[in-house]
C-alpha atoms as a PDB file:
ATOM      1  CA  UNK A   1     -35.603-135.655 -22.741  1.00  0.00           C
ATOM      2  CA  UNK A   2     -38.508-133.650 -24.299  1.00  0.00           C
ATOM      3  CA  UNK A   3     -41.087-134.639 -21.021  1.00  0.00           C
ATOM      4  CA  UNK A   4     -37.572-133.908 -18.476  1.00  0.00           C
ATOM      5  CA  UNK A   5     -37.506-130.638 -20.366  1.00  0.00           C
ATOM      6  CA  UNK A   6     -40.920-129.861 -20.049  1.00  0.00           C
ATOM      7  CA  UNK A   7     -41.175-131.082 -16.505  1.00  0.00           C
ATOM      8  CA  UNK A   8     -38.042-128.538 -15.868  1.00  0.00           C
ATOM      9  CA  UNK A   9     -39.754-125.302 -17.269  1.00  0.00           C
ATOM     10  CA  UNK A  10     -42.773-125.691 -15.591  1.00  0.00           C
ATOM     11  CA  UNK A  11     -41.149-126.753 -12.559  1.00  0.00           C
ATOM     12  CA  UNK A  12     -39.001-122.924 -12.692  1.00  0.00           C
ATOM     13  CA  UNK A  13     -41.626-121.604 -14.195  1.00  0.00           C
ATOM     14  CA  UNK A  14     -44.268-121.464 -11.144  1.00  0.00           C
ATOM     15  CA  UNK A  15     -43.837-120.044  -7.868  1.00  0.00           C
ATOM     16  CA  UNK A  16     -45.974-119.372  -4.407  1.00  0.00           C
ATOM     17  CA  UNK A  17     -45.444-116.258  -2.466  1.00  0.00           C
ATOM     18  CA  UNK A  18     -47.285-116.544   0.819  1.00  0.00           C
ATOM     19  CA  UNK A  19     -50.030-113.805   2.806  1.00  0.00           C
ATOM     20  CA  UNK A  20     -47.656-112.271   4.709  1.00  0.00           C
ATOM     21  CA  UNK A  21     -45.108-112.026   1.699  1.00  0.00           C
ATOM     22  CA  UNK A  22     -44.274-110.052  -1.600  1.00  0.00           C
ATOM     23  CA  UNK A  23     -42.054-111.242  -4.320  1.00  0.00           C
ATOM     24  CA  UNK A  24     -39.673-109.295  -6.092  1.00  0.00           C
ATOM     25  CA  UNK A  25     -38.525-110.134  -9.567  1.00  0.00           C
ATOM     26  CA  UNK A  26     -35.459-110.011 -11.237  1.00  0.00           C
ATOM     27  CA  UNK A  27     -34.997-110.839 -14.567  1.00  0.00           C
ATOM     28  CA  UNK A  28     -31.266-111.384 -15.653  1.00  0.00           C
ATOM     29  CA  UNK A  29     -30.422-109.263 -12.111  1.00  0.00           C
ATOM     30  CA  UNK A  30     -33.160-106.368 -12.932  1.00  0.00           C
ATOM     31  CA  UNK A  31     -36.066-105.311 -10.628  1.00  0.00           C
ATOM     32  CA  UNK A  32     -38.873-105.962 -12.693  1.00  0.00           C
ATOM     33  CA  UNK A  33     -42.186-104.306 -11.618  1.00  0.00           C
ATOM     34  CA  UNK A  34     -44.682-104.787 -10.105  1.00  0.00           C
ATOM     35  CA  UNK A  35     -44.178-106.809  -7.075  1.00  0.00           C
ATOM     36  CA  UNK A  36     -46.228-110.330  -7.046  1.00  0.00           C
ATOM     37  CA  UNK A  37     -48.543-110.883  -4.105  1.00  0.00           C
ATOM     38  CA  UNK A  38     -49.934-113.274  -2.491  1.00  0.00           C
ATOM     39  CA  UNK A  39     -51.169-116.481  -4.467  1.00  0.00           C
ATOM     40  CA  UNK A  40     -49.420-118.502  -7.519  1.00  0.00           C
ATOM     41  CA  UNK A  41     -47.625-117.013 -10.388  1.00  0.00           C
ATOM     42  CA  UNK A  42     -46.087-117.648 -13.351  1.00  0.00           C
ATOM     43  CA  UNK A  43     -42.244-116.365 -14.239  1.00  0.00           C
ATOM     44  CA  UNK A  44     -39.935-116.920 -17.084  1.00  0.00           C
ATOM     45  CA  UNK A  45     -38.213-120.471 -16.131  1.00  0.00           C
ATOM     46  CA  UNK A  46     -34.467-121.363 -16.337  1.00  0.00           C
ATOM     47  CA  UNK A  47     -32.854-118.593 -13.919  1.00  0.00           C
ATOM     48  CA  UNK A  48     -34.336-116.013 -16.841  1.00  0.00           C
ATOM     49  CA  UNK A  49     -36.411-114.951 -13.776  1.00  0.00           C
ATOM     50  CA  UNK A  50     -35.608-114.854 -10.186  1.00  0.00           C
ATOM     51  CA  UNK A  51     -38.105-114.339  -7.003  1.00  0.00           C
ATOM     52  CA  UNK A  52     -37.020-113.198  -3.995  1.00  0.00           C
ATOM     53  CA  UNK A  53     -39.678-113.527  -0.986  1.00  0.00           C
ATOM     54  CA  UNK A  54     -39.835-110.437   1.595  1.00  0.00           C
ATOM     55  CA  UNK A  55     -41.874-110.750   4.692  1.00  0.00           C
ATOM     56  CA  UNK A  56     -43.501-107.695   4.294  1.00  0.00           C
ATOM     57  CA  UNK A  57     -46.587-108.272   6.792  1.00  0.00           C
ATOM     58  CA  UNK A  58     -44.611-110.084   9.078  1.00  0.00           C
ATOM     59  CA  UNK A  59     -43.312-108.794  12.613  1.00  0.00           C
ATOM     60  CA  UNK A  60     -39.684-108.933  12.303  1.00  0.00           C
ATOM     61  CA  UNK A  61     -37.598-108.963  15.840  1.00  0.00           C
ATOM     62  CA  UNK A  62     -33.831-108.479  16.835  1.00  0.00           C
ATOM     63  CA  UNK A  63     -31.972-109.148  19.925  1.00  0.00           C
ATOM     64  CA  UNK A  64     -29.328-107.254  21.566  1.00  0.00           C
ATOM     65  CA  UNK A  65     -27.331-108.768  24.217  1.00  0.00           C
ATOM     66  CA  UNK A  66     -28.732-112.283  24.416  1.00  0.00           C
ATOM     67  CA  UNK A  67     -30.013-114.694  21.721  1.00  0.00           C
ATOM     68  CA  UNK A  68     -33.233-116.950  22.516  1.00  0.00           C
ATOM     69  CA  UNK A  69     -32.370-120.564  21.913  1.00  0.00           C
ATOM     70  CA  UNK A  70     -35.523-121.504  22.279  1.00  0.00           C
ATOM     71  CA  UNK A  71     -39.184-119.643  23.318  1.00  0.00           C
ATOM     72  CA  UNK A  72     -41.607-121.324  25.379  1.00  0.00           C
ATOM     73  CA  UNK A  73     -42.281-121.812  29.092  1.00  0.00           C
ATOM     74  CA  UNK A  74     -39.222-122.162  30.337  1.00  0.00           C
ATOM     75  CA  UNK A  75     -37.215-120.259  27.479  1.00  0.00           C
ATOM     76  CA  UNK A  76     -33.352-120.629  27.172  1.00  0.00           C
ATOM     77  CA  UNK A  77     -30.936-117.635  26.142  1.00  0.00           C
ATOM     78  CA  UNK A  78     -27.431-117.699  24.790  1.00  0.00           C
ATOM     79  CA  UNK A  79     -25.437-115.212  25.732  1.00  0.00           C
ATOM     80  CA  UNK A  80     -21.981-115.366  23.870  1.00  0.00           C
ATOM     81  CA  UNK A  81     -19.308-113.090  24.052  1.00  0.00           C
ATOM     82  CA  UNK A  82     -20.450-110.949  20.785  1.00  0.00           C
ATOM     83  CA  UNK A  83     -23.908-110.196  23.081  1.00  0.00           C
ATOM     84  CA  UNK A  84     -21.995-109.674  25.969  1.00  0.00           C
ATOM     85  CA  UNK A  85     -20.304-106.988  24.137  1.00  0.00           C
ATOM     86  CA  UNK A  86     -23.107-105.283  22.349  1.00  0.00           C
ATOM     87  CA  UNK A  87     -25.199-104.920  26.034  1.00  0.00           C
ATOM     88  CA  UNK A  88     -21.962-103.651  28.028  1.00  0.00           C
ATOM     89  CA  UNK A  89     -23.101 -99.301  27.542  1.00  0.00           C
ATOM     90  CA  UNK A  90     -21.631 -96.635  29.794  1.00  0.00           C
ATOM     91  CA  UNK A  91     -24.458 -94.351  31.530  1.00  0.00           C
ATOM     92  CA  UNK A  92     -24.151 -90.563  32.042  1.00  0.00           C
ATOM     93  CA  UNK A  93     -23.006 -90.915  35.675  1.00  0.00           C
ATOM     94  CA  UNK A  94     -19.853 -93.128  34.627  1.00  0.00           C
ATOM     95  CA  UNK A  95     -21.299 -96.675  35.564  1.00  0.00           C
ATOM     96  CA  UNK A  96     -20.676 -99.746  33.342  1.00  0.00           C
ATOM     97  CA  UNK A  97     -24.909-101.420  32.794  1.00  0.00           C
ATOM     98  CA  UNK A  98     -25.669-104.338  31.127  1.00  0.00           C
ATOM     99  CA  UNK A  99     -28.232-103.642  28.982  1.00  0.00           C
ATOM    100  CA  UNK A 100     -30.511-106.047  26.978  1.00  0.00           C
ATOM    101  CA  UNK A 101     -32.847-104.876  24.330  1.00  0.00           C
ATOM    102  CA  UNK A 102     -34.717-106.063  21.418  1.00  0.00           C
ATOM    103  CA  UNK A 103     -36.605-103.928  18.788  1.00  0.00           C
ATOM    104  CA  UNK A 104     -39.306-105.384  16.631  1.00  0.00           C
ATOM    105  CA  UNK A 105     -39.711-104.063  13.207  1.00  0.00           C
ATOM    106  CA  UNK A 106     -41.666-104.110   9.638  1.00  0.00           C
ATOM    107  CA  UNK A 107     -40.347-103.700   5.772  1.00  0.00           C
ATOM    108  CA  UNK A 108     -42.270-101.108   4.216  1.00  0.00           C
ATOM    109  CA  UNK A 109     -40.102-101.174   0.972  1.00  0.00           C
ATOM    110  CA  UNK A 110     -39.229-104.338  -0.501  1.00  0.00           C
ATOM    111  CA  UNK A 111     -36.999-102.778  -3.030  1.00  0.00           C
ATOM    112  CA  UNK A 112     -35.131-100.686  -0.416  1.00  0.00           C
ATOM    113  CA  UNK A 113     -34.739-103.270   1.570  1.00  0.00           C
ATOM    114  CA  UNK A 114     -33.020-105.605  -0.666  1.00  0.00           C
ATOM    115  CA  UNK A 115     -31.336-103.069  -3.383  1.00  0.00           C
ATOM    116  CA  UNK A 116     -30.132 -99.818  -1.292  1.00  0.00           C
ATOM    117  CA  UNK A 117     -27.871-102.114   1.487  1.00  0.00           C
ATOM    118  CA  UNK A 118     -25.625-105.081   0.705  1.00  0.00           C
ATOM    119  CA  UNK A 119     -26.656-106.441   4.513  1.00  0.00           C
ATOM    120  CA  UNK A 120     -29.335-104.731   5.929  1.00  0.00           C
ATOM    121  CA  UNK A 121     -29.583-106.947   9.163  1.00  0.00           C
ATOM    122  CA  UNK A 122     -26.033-106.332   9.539  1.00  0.00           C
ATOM    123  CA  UNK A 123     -26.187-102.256   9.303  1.00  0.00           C
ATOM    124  CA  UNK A 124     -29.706-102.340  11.408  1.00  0.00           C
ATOM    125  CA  UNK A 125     -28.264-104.084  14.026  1.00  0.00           C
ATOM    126  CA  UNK A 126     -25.341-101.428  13.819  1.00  0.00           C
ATOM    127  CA  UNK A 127     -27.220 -98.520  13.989  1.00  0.00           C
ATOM    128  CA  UNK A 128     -29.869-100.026  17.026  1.00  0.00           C
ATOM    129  CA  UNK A 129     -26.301-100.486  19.180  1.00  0.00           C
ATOM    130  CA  UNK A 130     -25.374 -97.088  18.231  1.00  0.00           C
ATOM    131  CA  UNK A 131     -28.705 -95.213  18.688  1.00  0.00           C
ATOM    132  CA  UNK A 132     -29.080 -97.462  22.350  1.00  0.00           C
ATOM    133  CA  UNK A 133     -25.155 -96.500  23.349  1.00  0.00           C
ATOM    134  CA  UNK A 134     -26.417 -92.963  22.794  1.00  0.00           C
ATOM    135  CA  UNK A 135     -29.477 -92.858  24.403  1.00  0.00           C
ATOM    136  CA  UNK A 136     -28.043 -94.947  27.052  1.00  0.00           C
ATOM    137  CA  UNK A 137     -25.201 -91.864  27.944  1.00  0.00           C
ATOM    138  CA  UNK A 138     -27.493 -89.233  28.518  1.00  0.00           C
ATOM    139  CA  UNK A 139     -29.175 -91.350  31.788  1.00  0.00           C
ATOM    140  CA  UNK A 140     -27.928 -92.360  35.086  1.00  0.00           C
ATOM    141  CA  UNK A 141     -27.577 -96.058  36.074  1.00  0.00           C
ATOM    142  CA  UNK A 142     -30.430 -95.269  38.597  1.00  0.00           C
ATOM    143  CA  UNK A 143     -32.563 -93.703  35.951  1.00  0.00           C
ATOM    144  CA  UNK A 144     -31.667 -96.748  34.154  1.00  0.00           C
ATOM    145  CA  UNK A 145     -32.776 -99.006  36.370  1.00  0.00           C
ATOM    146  CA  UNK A 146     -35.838 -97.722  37.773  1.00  0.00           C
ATOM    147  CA  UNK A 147     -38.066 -94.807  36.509  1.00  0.00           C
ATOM    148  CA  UNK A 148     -36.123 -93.939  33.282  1.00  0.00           C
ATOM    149  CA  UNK A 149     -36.688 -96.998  31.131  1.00  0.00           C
ATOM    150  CA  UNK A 150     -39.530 -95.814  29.634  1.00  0.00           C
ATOM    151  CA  UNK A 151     -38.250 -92.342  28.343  1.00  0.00           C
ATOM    152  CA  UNK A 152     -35.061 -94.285  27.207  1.00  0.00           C
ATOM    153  CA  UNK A 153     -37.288 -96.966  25.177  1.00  0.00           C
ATOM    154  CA  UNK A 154     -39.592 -93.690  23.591  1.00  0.00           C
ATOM    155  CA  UNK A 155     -36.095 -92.047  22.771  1.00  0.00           C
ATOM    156  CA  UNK A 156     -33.931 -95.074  21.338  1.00  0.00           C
ATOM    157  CA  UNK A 157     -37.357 -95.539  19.093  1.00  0.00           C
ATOM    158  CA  UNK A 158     -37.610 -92.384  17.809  1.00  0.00           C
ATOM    159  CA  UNK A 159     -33.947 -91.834  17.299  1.00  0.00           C
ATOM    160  CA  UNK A 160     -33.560 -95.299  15.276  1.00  0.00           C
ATOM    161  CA  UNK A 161     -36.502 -94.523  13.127  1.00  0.00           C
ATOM    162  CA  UNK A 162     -34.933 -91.095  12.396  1.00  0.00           C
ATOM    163  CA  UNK A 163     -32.017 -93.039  10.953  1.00  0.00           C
ATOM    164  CA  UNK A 164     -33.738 -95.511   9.005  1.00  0.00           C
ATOM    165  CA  UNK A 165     -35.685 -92.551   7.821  1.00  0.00           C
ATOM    166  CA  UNK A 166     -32.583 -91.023   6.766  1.00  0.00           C
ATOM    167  CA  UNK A 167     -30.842 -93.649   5.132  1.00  0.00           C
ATOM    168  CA  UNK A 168     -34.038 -94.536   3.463  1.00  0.00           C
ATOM    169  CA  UNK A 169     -33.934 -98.166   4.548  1.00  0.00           C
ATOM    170  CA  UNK A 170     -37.343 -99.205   3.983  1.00  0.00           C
ATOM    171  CA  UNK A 171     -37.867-100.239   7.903  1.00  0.00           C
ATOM    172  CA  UNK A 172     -40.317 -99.236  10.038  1.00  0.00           C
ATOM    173  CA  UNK A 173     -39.442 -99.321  13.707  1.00  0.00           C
ATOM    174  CA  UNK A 174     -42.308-100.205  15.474  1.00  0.00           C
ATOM    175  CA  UNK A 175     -41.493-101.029  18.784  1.00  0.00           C
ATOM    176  CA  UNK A 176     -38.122-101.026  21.249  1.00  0.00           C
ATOM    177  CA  UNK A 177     -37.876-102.850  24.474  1.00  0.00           C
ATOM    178  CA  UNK A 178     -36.002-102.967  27.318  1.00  0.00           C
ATOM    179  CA  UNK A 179     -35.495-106.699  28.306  1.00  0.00           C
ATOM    180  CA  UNK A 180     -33.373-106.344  31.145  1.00  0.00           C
ATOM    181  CA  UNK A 181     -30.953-103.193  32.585  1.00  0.00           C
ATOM    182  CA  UNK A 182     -28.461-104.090  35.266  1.00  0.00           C
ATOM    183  CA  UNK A 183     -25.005-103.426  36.624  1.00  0.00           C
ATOM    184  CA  UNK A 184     -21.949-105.284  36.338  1.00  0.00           C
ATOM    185  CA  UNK A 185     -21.436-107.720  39.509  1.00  0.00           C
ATOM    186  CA  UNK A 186     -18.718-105.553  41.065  1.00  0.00           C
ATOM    187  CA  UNK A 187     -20.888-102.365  41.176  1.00  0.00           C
ATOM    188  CA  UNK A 188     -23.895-104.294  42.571  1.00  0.00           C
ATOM    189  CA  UNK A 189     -23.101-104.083  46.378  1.00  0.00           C
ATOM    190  CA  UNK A 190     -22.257-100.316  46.049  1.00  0.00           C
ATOM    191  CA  UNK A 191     -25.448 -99.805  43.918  1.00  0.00           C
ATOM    192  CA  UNK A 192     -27.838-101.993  46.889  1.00  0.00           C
ATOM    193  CA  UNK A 193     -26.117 -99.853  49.221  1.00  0.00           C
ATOM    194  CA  UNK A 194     -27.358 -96.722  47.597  1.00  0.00           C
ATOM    195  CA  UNK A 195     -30.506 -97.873  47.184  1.00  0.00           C
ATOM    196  CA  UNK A 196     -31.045 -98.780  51.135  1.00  0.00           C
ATOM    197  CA  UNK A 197     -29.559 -95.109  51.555  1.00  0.00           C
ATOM    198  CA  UNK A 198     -32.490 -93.681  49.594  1.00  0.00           C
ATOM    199  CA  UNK A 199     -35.151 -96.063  50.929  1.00  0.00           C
ATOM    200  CA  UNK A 200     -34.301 -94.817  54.607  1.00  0.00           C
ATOM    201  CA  UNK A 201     -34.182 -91.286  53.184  1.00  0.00           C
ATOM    202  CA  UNK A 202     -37.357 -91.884  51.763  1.00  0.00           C
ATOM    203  CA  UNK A 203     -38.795 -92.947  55.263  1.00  0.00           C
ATOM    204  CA  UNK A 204     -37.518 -90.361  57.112  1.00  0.00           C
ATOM    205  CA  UNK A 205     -38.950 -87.440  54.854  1.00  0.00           C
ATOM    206  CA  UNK A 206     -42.328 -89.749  54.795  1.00  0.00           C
ATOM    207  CA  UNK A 207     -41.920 -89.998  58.776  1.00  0.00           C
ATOM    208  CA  UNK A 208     -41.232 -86.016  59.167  1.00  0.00           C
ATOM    209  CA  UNK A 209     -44.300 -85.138  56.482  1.00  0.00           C
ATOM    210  CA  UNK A 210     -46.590 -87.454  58.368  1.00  0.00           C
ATOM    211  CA  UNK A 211     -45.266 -85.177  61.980  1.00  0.00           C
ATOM    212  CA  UNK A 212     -45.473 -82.344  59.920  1.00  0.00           C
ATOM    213  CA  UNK A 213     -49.113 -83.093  58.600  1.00  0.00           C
ATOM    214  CA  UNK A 214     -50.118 -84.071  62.076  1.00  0.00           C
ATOM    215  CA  UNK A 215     -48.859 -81.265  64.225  1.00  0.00           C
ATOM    216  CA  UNK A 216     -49.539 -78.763  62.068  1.00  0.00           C
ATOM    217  CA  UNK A 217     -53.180 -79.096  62.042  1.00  0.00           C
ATOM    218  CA  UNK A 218     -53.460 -79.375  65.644  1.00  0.00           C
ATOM    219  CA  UNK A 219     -51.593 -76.179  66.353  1.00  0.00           C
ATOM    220  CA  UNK A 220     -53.416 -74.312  63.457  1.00  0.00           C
ATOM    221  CA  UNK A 221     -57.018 -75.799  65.909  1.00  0.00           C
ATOM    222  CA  UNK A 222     -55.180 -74.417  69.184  1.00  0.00           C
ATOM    223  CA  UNK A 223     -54.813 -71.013  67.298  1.00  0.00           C
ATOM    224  CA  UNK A 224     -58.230 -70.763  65.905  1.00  0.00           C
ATOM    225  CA  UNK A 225     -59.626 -72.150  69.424  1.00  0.00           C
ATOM    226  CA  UNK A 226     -57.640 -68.908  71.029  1.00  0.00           C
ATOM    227  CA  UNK A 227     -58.606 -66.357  68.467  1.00  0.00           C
ATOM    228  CA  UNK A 228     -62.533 -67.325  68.954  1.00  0.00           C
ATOM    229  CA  UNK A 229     -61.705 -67.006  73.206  1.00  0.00           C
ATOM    230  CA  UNK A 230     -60.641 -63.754  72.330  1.00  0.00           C
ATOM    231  CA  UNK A 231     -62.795 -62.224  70.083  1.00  0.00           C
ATOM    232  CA  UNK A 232     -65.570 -63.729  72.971  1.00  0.00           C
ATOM    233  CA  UNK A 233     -63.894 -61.880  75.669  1.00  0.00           C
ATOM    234  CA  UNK A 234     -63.250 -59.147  73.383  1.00  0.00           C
ATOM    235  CA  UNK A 235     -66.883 -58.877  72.393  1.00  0.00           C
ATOM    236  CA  UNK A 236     -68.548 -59.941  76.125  1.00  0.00           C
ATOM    237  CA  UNK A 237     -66.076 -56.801  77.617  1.00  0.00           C
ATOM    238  CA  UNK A 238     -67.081 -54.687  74.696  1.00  0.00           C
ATOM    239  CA  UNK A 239     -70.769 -55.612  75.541  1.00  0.00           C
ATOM    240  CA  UNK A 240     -70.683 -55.545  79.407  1.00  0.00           C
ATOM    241  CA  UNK A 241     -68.637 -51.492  78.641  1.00  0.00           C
ATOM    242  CA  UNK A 242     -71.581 -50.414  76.976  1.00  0.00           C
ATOM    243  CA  UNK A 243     -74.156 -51.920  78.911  1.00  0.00           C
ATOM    244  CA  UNK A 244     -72.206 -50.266  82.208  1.00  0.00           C
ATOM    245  CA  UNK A 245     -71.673 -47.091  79.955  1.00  0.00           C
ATOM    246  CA  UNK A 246     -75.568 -47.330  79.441  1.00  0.00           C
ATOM    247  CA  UNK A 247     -76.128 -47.444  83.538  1.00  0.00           C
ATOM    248  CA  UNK A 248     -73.883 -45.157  83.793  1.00  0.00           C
ATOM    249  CA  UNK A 249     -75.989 -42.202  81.683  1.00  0.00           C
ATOM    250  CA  UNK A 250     -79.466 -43.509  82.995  1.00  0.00           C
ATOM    251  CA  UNK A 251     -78.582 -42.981  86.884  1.00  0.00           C
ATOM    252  CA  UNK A 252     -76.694 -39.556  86.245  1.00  0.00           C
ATOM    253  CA  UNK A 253     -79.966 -38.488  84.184  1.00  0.00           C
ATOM    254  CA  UNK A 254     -81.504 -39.295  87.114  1.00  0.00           C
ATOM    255  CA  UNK A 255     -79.539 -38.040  89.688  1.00  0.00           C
ATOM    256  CA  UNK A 256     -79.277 -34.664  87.741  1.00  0.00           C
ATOM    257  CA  UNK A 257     -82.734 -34.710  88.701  1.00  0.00           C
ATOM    258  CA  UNK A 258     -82.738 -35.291  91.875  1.00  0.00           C
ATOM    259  CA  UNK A 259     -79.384 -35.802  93.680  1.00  0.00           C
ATOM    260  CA  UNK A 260     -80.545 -36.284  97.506  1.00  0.00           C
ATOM    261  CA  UNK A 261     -82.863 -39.246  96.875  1.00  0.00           C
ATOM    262  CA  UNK A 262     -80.569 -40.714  93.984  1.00  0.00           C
ATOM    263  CA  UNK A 263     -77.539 -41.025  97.073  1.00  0.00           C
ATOM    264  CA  UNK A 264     -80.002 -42.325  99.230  1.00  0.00           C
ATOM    265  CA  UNK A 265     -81.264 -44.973  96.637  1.00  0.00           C
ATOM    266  CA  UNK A 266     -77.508 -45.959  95.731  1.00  0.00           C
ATOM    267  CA  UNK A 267     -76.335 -45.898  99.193  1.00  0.00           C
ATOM    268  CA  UNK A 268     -79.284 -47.865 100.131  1.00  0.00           C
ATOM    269  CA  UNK A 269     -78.617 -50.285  97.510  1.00  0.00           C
ATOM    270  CA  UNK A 270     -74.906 -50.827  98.056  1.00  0.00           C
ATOM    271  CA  UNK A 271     -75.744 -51.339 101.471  1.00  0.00           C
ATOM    272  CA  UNK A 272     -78.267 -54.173 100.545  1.00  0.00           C
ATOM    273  CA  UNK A 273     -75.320 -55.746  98.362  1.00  0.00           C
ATOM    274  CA  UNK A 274     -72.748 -55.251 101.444  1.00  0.00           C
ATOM    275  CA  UNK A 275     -74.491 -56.018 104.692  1.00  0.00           C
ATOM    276  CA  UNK A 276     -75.493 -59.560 103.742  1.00  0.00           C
ATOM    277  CA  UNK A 277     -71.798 -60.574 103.640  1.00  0.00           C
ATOM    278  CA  UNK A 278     -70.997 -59.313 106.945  1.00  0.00           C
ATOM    279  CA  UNK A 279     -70.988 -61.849 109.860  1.00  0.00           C
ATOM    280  CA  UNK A 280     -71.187 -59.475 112.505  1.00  0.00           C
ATOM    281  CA  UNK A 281     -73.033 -55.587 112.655  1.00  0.00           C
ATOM    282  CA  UNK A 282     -72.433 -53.073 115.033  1.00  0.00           C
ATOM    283  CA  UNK A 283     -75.311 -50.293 115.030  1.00  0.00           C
ATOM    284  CA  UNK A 284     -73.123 -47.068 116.323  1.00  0.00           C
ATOM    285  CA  UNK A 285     -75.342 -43.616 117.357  1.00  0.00           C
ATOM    286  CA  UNK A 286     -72.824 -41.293 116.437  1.00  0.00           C
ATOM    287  CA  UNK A 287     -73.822 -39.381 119.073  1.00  0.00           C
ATOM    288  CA  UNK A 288     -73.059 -42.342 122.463  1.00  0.00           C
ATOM    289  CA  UNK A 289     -69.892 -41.875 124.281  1.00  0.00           C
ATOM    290  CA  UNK A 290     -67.978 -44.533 126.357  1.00  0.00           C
ATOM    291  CA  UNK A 291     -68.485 -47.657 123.485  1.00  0.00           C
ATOM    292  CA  UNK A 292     -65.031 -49.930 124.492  1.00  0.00           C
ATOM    293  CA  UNK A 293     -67.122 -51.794 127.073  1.00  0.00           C
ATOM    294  CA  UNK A 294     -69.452 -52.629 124.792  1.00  0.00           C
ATOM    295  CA  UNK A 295     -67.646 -54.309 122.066  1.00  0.00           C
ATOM    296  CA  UNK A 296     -65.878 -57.853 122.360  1.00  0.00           C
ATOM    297  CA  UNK A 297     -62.199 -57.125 121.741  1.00  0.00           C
ATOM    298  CA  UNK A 298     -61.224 -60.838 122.233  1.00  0.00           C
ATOM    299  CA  UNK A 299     -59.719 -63.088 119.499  1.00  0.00           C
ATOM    300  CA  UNK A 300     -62.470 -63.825 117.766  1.00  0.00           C
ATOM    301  CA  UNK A 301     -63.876 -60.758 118.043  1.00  0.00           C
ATOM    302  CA  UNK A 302     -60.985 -58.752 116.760  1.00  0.00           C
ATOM    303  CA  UNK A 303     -61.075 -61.593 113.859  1.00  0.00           C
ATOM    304  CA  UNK A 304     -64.731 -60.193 112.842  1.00  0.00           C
END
């Protein structure tokens, strides 16, 4: 009896808490501090003393709208009715999505955790539903779906954290996300529908920007082509004005002084530019009488 007895306090009398662990002790129901850490310790045996072992390093991860039955490769999910309820959330356009979550958390207060809620997992998996339902409403289904998740996950995170901030749970949230968002099965045609509406809206306005970036170029060229044809002409008349202008004061200074040979030399000149072009000449004294005779009158002739 006396070795049983012996054997029997040191067997309650010793106890392991793990790396990733921290035991709290009660003795007769009591917190007694401090926390043991990792390694082997000693207690008071017979119940006096009771450990209870809190993953406090350890990753800690909860499931919304599916359970894993088991990980691996090819992974298997339940998903019973109680999931099926938790992931049914209405979105801020009216639309029933299934939504699947999980958020993966960390005690940061042993004592909290085990003293301040009769079933913590029960009220953090209360208040996760509640803060995704309400993160959930203020986004469409097709914010939902596509481009929103993110925002959604950075809200629902820093919403739940608020609470278990407020409550003072001793939880740290340190990461939400979004398994899987999707419609119920009777909204799914209407929703692909909408979807092939906006992909051929979002051809056509890629099919007008690429006319758009391709014509307008070419007529902004044309206009720059006929602005420099202009300002050429503009600047070739402006030029050829002035040079004539020029021509214009250099034979008048020189027919102010001296008009008869300046009419000769122009007339003289003009005639030099005017006879070459002529295929027939007639010489005429303006002094001979009786000239019909003398000039061809035929066809040809009255042609030249």
């Amino acid at each position: 009896a006396l070795v049983l007895l012996v054997l029997g306090l040191g067997w309650t009398s010793v106890y392991q808490i793990q790396p990733d662990e921290a035991g709290v002790i009660l003795r007769f129901g009591r917190h007694v501090k401090p926390n043991a850490g990792p390694g082997l310790h000693y207690k008071l045996p017979l119940g006096i003393d009771q450990v209870i072992k809190v993953p406090v390093e350890r990753q800690l991860k909860m499931e919304f709208g599916f359970r894993t039955v088991s990980a691996g490769v090819d992974s298997q999910f339940n998903r019973d009715k109680s999931a099926r309820a938790e992931s049914k959330m209405l979105t801020a356009d009216r639309n029933v999505a299934i939504v699947e979550w999980i958020i993966q958390y960390k005690i940061s207060s042993p004592e909290k955790y085990i003293f301040r809620f009769r079933n913590i997992e029960t009220t953090l998996r209360l208040m996760a539903e509640a803060t995704m339902r309400s993160v959930v409403g203020d986004f469409t289904v097709d914010e939902l779906i596509t481009g929103g998740r993110e925002k959604i996950e950075i809200d629902a995170r820093a919403r739940l954290q608020d609470l278990n901030a407020l409550y003072d749970t001793g939880i740290v949230i340190q990461q939400l996300k979004l398994q899987d968002a999707n419609v119920t099965d009777t909204v799914k045609p209407s929703l692909r529908e909408v979807e092939e509406a906006k992909q051929e809206r979002a051809k056509a306005i890629n099919m007008a920007e690429a006319a758009r970036n391709k014509v307008i170029p070419e007529a902004k060229g044309r206009a720059l082509e006929a602005i420099a044809r202009a300002e050429g002409y503009s600047v070739a008349r402006l030029n050829q004005a002035l040079g004539d202008a020029q021509r214009f004061k250099a034979i008048y200074s020189e027919y102010s002084k001296a008009p008869k040979g300046t009419r000769t030399r122009l007339y003289l000149e003009a005639m030099s530019e005017i006879l070459p072009q002529a295929r027939r000449k007639i010489v005429l004294d303006p002094d001979a009488k009786g000239l019909i005779p003398l000039l061809n009158m035929n066809a040809e002739g009255g042609k030249q």
